[in-house]
Protein backbone atom coordinates (compact mmCIF):
# COMPACT_ATOMS: atom_id res chain seq x y z
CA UNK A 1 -33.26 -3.56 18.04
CA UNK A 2 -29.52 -4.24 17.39
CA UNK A 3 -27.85 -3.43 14.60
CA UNK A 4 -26.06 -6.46 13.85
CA UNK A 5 -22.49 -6.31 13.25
CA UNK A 6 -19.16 -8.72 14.06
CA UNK A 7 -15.88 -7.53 15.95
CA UNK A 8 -13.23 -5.16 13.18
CA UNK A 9 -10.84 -7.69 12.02
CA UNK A 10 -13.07 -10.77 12.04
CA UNK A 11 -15.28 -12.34 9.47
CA UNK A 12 -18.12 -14.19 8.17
CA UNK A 13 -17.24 -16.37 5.25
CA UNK A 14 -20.20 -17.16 2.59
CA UNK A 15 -20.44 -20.48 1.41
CA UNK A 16 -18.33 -20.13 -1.95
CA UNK A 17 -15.57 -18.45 0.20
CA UNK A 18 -15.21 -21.16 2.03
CA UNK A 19 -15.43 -23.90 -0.44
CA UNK A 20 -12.12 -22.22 -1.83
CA UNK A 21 -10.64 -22.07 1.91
CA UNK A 22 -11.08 -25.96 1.93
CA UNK A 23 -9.47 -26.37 -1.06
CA UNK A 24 -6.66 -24.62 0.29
CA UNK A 25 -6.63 -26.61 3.93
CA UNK A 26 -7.30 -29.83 2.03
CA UNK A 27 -3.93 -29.94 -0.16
CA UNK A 28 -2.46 -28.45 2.73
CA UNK A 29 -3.06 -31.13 4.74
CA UNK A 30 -2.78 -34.07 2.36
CA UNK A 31 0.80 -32.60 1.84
CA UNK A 32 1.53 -33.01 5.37
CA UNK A 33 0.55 -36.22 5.37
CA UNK A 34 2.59 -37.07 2.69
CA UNK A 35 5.78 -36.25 4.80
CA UNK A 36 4.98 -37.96 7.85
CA UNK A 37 3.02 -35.48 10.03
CA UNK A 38 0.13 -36.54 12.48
CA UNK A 39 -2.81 -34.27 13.47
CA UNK A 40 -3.20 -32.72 17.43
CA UNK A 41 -5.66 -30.00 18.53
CA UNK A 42 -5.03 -27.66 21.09
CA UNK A 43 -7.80 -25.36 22.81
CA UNK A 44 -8.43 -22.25 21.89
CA UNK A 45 -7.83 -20.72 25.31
CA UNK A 46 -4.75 -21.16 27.01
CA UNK A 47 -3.74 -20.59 30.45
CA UNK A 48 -1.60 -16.87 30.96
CA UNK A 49 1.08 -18.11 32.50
CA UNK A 50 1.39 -20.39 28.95
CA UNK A 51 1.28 -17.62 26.70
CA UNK A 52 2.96 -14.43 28.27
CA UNK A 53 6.41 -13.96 27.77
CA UNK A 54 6.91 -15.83 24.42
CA UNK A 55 6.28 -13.51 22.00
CA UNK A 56 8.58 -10.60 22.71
CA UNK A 57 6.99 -7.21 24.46
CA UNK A 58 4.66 -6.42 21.39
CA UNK A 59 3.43 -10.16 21.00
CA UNK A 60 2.62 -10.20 24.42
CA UNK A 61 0.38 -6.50 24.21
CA UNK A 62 -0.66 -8.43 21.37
CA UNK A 63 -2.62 -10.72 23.37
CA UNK A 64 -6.22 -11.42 24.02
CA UNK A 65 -7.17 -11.64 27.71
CA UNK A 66 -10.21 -13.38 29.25
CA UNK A 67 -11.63 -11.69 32.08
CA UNK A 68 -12.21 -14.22 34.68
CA UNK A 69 -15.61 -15.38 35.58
CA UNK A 70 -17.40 -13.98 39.08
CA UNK A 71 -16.84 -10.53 40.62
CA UNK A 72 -13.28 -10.18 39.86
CA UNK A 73 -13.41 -6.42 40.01
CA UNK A 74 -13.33 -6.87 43.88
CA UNK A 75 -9.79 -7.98 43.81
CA UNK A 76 -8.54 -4.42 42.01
CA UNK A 77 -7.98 -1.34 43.44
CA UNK A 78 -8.77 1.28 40.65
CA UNK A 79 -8.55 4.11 42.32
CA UNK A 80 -5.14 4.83 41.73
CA UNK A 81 -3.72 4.72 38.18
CA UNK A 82 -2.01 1.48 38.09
CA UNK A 83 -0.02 -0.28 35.15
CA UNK A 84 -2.46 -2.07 32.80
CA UNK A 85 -0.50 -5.23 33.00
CA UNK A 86 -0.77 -5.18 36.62
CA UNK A 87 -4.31 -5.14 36.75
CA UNK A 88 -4.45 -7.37 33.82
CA UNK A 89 -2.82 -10.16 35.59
CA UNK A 90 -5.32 -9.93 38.48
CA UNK A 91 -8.50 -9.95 36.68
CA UNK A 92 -7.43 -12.47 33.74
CA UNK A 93 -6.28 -15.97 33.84
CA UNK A 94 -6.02 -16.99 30.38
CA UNK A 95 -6.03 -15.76 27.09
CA UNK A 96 -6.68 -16.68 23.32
CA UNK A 97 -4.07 -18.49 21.39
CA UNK A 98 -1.71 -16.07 19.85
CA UNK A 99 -0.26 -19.27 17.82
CA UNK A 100 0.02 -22.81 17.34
CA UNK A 101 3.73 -23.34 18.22
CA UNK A 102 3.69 -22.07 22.03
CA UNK A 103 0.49 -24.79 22.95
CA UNK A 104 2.51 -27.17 20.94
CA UNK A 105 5.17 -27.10 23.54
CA UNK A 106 2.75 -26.83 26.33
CA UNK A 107 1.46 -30.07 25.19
CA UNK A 108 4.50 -31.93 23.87
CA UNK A 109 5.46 -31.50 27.31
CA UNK A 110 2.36 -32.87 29.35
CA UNK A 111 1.89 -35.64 26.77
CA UNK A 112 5.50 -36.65 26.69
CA UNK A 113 4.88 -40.73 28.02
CA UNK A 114 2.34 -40.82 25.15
CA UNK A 115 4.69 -39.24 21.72
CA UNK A 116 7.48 -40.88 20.57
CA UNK A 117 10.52 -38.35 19.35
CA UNK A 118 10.88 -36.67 16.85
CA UNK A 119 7.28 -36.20 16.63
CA UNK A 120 6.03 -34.95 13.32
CA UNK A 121 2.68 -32.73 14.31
CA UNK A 122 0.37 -30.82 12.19
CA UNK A 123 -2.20 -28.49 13.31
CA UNK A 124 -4.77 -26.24 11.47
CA UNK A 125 -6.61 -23.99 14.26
CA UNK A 126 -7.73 -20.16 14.14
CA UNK A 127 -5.38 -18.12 16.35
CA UNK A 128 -5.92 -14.42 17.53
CA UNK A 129 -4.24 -11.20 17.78
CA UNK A 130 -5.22 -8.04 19.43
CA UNK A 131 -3.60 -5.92 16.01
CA UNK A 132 -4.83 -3.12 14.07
CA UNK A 133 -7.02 -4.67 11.06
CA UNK A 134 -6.07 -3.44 7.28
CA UNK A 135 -5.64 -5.45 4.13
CA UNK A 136 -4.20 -8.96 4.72
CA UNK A 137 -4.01 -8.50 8.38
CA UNK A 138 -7.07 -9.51 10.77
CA UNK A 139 -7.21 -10.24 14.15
CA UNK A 140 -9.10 -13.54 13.87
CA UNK A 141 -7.24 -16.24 11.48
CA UNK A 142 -5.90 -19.74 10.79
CA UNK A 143 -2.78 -20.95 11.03
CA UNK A 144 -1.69 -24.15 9.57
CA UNK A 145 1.54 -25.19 11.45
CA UNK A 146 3.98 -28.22 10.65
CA UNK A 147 6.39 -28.95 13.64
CA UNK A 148 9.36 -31.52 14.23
CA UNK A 149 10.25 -32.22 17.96
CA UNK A 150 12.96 -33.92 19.07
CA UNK A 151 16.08 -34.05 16.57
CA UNK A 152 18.74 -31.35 16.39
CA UNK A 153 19.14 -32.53 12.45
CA UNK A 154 19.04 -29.65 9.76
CA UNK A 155 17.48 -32.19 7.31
CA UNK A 156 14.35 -31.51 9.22
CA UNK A 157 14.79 -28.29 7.79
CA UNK A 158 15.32 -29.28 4.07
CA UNK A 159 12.28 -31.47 4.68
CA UNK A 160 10.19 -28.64 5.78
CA UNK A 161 11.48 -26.20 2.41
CA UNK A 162 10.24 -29.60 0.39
CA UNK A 163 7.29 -28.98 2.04
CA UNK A 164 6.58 -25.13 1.62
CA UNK A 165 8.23 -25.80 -2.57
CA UNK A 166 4.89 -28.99 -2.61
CA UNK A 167 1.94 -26.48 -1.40
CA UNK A 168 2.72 -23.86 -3.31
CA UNK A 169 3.53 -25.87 -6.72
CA UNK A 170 -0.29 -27.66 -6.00
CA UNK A 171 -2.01 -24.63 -5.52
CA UNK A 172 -0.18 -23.33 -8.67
CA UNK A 173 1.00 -20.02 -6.45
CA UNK A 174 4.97 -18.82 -7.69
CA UNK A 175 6.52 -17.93 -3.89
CA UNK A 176 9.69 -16.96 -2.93
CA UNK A 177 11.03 -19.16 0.04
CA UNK A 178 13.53 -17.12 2.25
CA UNK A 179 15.53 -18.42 4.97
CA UNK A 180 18.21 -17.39 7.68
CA UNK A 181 19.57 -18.05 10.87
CA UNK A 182 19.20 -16.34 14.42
CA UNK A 183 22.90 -16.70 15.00
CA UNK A 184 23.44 -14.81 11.86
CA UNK A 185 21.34 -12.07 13.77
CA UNK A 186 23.19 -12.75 16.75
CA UNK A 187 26.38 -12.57 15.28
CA UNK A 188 25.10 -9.10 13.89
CA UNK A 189 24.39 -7.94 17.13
CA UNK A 190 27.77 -8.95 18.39
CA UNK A 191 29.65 -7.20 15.90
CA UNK A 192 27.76 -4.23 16.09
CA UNK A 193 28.80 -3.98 19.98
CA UNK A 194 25.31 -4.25 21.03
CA UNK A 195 24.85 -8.15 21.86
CA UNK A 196 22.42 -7.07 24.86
CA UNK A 197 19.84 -5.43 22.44
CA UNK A 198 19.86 -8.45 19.85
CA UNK A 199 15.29 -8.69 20.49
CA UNK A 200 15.64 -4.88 19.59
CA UNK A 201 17.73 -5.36 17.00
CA UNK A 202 15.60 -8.42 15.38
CA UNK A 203 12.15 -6.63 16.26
CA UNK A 204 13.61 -3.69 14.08
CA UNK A 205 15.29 -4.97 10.62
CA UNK A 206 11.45 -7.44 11.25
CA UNK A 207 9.58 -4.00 10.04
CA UNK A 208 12.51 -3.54 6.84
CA UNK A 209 9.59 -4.71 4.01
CA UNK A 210 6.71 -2.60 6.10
CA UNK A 211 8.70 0.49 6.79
CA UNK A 212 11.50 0.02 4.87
CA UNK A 213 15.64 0.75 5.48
CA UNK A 214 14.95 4.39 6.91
CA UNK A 215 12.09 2.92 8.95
CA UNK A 216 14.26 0.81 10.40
CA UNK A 217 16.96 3.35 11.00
CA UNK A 218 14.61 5.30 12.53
CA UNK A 219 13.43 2.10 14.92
CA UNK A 220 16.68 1.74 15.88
CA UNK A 221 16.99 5.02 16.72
CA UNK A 222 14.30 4.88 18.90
CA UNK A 223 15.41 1.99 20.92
CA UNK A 224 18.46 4.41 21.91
CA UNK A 225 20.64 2.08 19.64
CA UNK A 226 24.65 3.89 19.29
CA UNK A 227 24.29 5.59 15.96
CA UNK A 228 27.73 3.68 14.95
CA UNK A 229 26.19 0.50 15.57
CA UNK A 230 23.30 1.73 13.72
CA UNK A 231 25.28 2.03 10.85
CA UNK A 232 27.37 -0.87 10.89
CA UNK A 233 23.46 -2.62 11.18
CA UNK A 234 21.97 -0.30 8.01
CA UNK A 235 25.65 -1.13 6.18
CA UNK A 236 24.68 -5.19 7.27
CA UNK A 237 21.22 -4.72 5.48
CA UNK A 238 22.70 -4.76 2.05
CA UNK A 239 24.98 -7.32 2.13
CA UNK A 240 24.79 -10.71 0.22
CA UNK A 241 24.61 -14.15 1.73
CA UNK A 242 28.10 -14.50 0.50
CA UNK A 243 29.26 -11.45 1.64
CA UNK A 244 28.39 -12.40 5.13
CA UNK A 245 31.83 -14.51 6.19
CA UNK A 246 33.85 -11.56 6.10
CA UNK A 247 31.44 -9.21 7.93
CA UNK A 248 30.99 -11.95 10.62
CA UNK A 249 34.70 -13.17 11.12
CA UNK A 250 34.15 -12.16 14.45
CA UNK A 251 31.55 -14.06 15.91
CA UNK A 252 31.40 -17.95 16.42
CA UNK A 253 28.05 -17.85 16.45
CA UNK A 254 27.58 -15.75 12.75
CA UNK A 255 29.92 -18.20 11.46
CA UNK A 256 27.82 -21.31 12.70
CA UNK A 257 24.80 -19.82 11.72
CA UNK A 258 26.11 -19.14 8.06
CA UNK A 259 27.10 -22.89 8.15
CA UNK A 260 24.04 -24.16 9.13
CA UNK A 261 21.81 -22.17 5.76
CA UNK A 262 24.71 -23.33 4.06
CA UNK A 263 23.94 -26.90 4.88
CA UNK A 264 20.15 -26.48 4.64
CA UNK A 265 20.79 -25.30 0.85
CA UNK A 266 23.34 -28.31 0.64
CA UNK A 267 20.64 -30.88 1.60
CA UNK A 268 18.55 -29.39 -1.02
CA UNK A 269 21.23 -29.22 -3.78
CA UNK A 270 20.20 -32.55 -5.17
CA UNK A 271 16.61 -31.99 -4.75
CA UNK A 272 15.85 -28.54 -6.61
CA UNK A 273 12.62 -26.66 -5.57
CA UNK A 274 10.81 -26.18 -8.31
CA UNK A 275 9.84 -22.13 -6.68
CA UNK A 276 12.90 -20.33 -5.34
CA UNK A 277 15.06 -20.19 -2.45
CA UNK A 278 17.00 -17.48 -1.24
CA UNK A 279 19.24 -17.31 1.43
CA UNK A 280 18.34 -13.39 2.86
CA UNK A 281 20.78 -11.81 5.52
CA UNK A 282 17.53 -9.54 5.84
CA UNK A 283 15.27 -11.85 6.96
CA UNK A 284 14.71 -11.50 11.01
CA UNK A 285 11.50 -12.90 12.07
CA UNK A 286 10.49 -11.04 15.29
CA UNK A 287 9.34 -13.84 18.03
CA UNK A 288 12.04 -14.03 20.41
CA UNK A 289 11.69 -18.05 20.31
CA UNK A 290 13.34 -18.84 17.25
CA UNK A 291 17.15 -19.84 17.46
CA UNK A 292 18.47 -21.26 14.41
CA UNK A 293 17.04 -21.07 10.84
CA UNK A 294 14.51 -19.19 10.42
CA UNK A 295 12.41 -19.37 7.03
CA UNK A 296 9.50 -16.87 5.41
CA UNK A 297 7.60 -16.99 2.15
CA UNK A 298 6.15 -14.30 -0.47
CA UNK A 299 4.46 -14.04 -3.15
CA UNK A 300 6.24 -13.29 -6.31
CA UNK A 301 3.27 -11.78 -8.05
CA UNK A 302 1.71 -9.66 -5.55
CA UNK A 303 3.36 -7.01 -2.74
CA UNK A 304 1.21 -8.94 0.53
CA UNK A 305 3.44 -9.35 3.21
CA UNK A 306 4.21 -12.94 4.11
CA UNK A 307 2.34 -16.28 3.31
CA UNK A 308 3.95 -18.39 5.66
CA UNK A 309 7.64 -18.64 8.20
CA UNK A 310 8.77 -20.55 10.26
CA UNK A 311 12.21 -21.37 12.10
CA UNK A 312 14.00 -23.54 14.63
CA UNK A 313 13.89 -23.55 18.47
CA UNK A 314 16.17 -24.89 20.70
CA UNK A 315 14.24 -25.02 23.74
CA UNK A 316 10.49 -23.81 23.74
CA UNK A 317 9.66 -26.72 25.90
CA UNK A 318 12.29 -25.79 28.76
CA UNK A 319 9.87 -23.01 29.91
CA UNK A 320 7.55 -26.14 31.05
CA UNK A 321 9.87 -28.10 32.57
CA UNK A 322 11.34 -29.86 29.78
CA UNK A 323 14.99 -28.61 28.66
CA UNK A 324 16.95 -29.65 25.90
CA UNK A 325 14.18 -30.39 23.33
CA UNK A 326 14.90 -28.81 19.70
CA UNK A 327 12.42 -28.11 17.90
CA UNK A 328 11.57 -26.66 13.98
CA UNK A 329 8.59 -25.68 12.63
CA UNK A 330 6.92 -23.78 9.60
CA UNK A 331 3.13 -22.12 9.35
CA UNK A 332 1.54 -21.28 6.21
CA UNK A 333 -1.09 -17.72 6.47
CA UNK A 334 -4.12 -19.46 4.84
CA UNK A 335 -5.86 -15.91 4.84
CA UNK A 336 -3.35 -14.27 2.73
CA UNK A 337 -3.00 -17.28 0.81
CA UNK A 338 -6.80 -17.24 -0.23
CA UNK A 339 -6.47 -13.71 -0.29
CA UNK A 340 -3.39 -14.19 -3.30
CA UNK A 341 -5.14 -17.18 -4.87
CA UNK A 342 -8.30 -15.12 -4.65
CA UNK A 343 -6.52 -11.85 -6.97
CA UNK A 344 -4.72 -14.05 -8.99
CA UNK A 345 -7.90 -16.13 -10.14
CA UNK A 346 -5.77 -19.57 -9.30
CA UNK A 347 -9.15 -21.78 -7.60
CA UNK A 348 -10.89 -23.92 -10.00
CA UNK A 349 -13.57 -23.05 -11.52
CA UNK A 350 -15.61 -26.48 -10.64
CA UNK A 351 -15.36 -26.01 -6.39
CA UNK A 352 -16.37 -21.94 -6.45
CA UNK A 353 -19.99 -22.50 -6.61
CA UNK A 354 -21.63 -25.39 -5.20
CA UNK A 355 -20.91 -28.75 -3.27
CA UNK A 356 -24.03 -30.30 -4.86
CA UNK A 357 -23.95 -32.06 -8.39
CA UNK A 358 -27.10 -33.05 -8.97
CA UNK A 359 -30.52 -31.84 -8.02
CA UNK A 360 -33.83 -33.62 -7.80
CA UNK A 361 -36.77 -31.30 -8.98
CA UNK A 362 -40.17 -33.05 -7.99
CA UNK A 363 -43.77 -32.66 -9.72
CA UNK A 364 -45.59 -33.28 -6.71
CA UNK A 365 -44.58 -35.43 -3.13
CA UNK A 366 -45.10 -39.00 -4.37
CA UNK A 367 -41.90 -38.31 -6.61
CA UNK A 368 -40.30 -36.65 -3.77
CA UNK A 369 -41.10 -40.05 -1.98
CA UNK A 370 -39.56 -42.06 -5.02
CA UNK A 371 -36.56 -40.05 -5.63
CA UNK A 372 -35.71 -40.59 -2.07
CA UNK A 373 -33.79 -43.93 -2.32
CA UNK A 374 -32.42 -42.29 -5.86
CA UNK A 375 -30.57 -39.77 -3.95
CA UNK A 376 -29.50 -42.06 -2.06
CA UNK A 377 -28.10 -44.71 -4.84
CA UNK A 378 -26.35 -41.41 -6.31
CA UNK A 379 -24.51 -40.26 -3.08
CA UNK A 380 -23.50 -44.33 -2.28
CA UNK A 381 -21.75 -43.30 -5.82
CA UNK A 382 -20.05 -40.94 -4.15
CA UNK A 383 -21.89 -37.85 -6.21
CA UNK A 384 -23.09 -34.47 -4.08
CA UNK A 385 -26.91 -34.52 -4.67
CA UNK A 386 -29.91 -32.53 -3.35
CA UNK A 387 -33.60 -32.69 -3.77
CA UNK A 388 -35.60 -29.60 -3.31
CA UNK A 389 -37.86 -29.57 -0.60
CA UNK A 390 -41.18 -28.53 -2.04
CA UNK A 391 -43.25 -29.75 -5.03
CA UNK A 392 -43.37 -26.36 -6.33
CA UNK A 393 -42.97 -25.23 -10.06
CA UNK A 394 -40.18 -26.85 -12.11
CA UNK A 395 -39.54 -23.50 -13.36
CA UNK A 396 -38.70 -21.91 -10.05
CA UNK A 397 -36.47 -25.43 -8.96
CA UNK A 398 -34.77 -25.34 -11.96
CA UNK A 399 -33.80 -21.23 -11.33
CA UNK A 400 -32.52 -22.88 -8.03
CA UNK A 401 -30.29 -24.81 -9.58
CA UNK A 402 -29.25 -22.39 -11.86
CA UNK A 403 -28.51 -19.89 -8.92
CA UNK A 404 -26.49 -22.46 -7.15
CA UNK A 405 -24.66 -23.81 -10.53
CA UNK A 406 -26.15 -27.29 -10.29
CA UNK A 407 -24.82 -29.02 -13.45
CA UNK A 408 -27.45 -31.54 -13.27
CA UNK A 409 -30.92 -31.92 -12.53
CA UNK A 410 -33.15 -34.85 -12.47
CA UNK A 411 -37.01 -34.07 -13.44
CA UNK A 412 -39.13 -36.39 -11.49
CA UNK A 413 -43.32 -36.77 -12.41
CA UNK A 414 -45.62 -39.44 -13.02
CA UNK A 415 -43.52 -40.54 -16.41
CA UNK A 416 -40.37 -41.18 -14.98
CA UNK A 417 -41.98 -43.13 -12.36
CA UNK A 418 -43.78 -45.43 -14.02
CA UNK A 419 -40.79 -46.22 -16.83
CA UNK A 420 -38.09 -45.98 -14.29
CA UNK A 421 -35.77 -43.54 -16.99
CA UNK A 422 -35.17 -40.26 -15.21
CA UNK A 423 -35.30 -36.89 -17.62
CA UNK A 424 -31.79 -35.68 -16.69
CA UNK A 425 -31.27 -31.81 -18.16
CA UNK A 426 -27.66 -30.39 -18.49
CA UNK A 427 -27.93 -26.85 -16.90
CA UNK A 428 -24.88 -25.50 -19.00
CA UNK A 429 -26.26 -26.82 -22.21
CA UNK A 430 -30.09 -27.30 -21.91
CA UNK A 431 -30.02 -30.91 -22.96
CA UNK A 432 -31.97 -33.79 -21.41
CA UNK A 433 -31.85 -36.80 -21.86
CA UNK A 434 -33.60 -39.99 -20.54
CA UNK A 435 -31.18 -42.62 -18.59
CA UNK A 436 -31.76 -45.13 -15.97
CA UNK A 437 -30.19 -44.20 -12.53
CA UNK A 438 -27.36 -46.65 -13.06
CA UNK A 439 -26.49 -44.85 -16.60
CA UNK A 440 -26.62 -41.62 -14.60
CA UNK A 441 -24.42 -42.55 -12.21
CA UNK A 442 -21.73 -44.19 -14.71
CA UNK A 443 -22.05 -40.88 -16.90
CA UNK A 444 -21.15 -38.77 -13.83
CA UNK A 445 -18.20 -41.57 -12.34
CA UNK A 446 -16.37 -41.67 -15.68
């Protein structure tokens, strides 16, 4: 016998878990609607050769391999102790998704006769990620991604900050919305003398809230940084946005990078976010893709790591054969969303417990027969209804109901059948009363 069990870092979700999931995906997806986005799907397997290299060195360990199919272990020699990406290339061809943006660009790229530019995509998908589960990290989740293709403009990005300030304000969740730029970081890097090491330099000050400054110090340390330039970077950590011309005088690209935020925040000047929006020198999101603005989002009320980020990049789809497209997108972490939303008590009461509205309890299977077409009327009405599949007991259908929270349920027997008024009871209160199917269906529209 096996003991049954799932993989660390996945999940099964129970059917109240993911009614509130749904409610999170559906105003996440009406709200992309609402600015213009169209749906793609991608597969959940993508080729290698797609993947690798995107991600920086610890995205691509990251990375879950598919052993290819047939007796691949004839093409390796293990006897000799050989580097694990060696062999790894030889016995796998593709890979899970690690994200949504990469097999974006993959297929903006091969469907480029049928989009026209700038293409406004949305995608919600599960991605997955070879890390070590704990609390609000798992190696199996969704991702639900907004992307504009095809225009340099930084009102794509104020668009996309309207965006992130919408969910959050519908799912009644206070965030903080922080943004930078990868030239700032590259400017840093610059002025720190270490412009080669500007991926080490990111992946470090990435870890600040997990590890925080001496973590980082420590990181850098490690990546055989000059302990000047470490410094200059720990000195750089506690700066202020507007501190930031002065320490950057140096570098073009610091200064353009503080222009563009500056413009982002400019664009949104006359349309205030009604959660807040902070321009962090701090911020340096880790994938070595992004290079312009780069955005993030926490929680205000609860220490969980990020909810969503984002950021612009200049040529993703160049790696395909298809330079010069700039590109910006956001994602929003539905887990740790529900996983906030979830602590915080913020999902309504009326979608935690059941789809169905009413129920149809039946004396016997002639009133199953005639509350058939009933059921039918009702969910033509657009109400949720069930009707319980044996004549049993009323007593034990009407537990049912209470188990699943049914509000409603319609008695059906010989009575109600022959004077066509259906004994409705109220589960919350214990009333019933009689009403014709129409009058049920008018009390339960209005």
């Amino acid at each position: 016998m096996v003991k049954p069990s799932i993989p660390k870092g996945t999940r099964d979700f129970t059917p109240e878990t993911l009614l509130k999931r749904n409610y999170i995906f559906d105003i996440i997806r009406q709200t992309f609607e609402r600015f213009g986005f169209v749906p793609i799907e991608t597969p959940a397997m993508e080729n290698l050769s797609t993947l690798m290299g995107k991600y920086g060195e610890e995205g691509d360990q990251l990375l879950f391999k598919i052993l290819n199919s047939g007796d691949f272990l004839k093409q390796v020699d293990l006897s000799q102790d050989q580097d694990y990406r060696k062999v790894a290339s030889q016995i796998c061809e593709k890979g899970l998704r690690y994200d949504l943006t990469i097999p974006f660009a993959r297929y903006v790229v091969m469907h480029r006769h049928e989009i026209t530019l700038p293409f406004k995509r949305y995608q919600i998908q599960p991605v997955w990620r070879a890390d070590r589960p704990q609390k609000g990290r798992y190696r199996e989740f969704y991702q639900c991604d907004a992307d504009v293709i095809g225009s340099d403009s930084l009102l794509c990005e104020a668009e996309l900050m309207l965006l992130y300030d919408e969910v959050f304000t519908r799912l009644q969740l206070p965030v903080r919305i922080k943004i930078n730029n990868r030239k700032i970081l590259q400017g840093l890097a610059e002025t720190v003398g270490c412009s080669s090491m500007l991926s080490d330099i990111t992946t470090a000050i990435d870890k600040l809230d997990k590890v925080g400054t001496e973590g980082v110090r420590q990181e850098l340390q490690e990546r055989f940084l000059p302990q000047e330039a470490i410094d200059r970077i720990m000195q750089y950590l506690q700066l202020s946005f507007a501190e930031l011309p002065a320490f950057l005088a140096n570098s073009a690209a610091g200064i353009q990078g503080i222009a563009e935020v500056t413009q982002v925040m400019d664009f949104l000047a006359s349309t205030p976010l009604k959660n807040e929006l902070v321009a962090d020198p701090a911020l340096a999101r880790g994938l070595n893709y992004y290079t312009g603005c780069i955005f993030e989002v926490q929680a205000t009320q609860l220490q969980i790591g990020s909810i969503g980020g984002g950021g612009r990049y200049d040529n993703l789809t160049g790696t395909f054969g298809m330079p010069g497209i700039s590109g910006v997108g956001i994602s929003f972490g539905a887990e740790r969303i529900y996983d906030v939303m979830e602590q915080m008590g913020l999902f309504p009461e009326k979608i935690t417990k059941t789809s169905a509205v009413v129920l149809f309890a039946c004396f016997d299977v002639a009133a199953q027969r005639f509350a058939m077409p009933l059921a039918q009327q009702l969910r033509h009405a657009g109400i949720s209804v069930e009707v319980y599949p044996e004549p049993v007991k009323i007593k034990k259908q009407l537990e049912y109901a209470d188990r699943r929270a049914i509000p409603h349920v319609v008695i059906l027997g010989s009575e109600e059948m022959a004077s066509g008024l259906l004994t409705v009871k109220n589960m919350q209160t214990g009333q019933q009363q009689q009403l014709t199917v129409e009058a049920l269906i008018s009390q339960l529209t209005e």
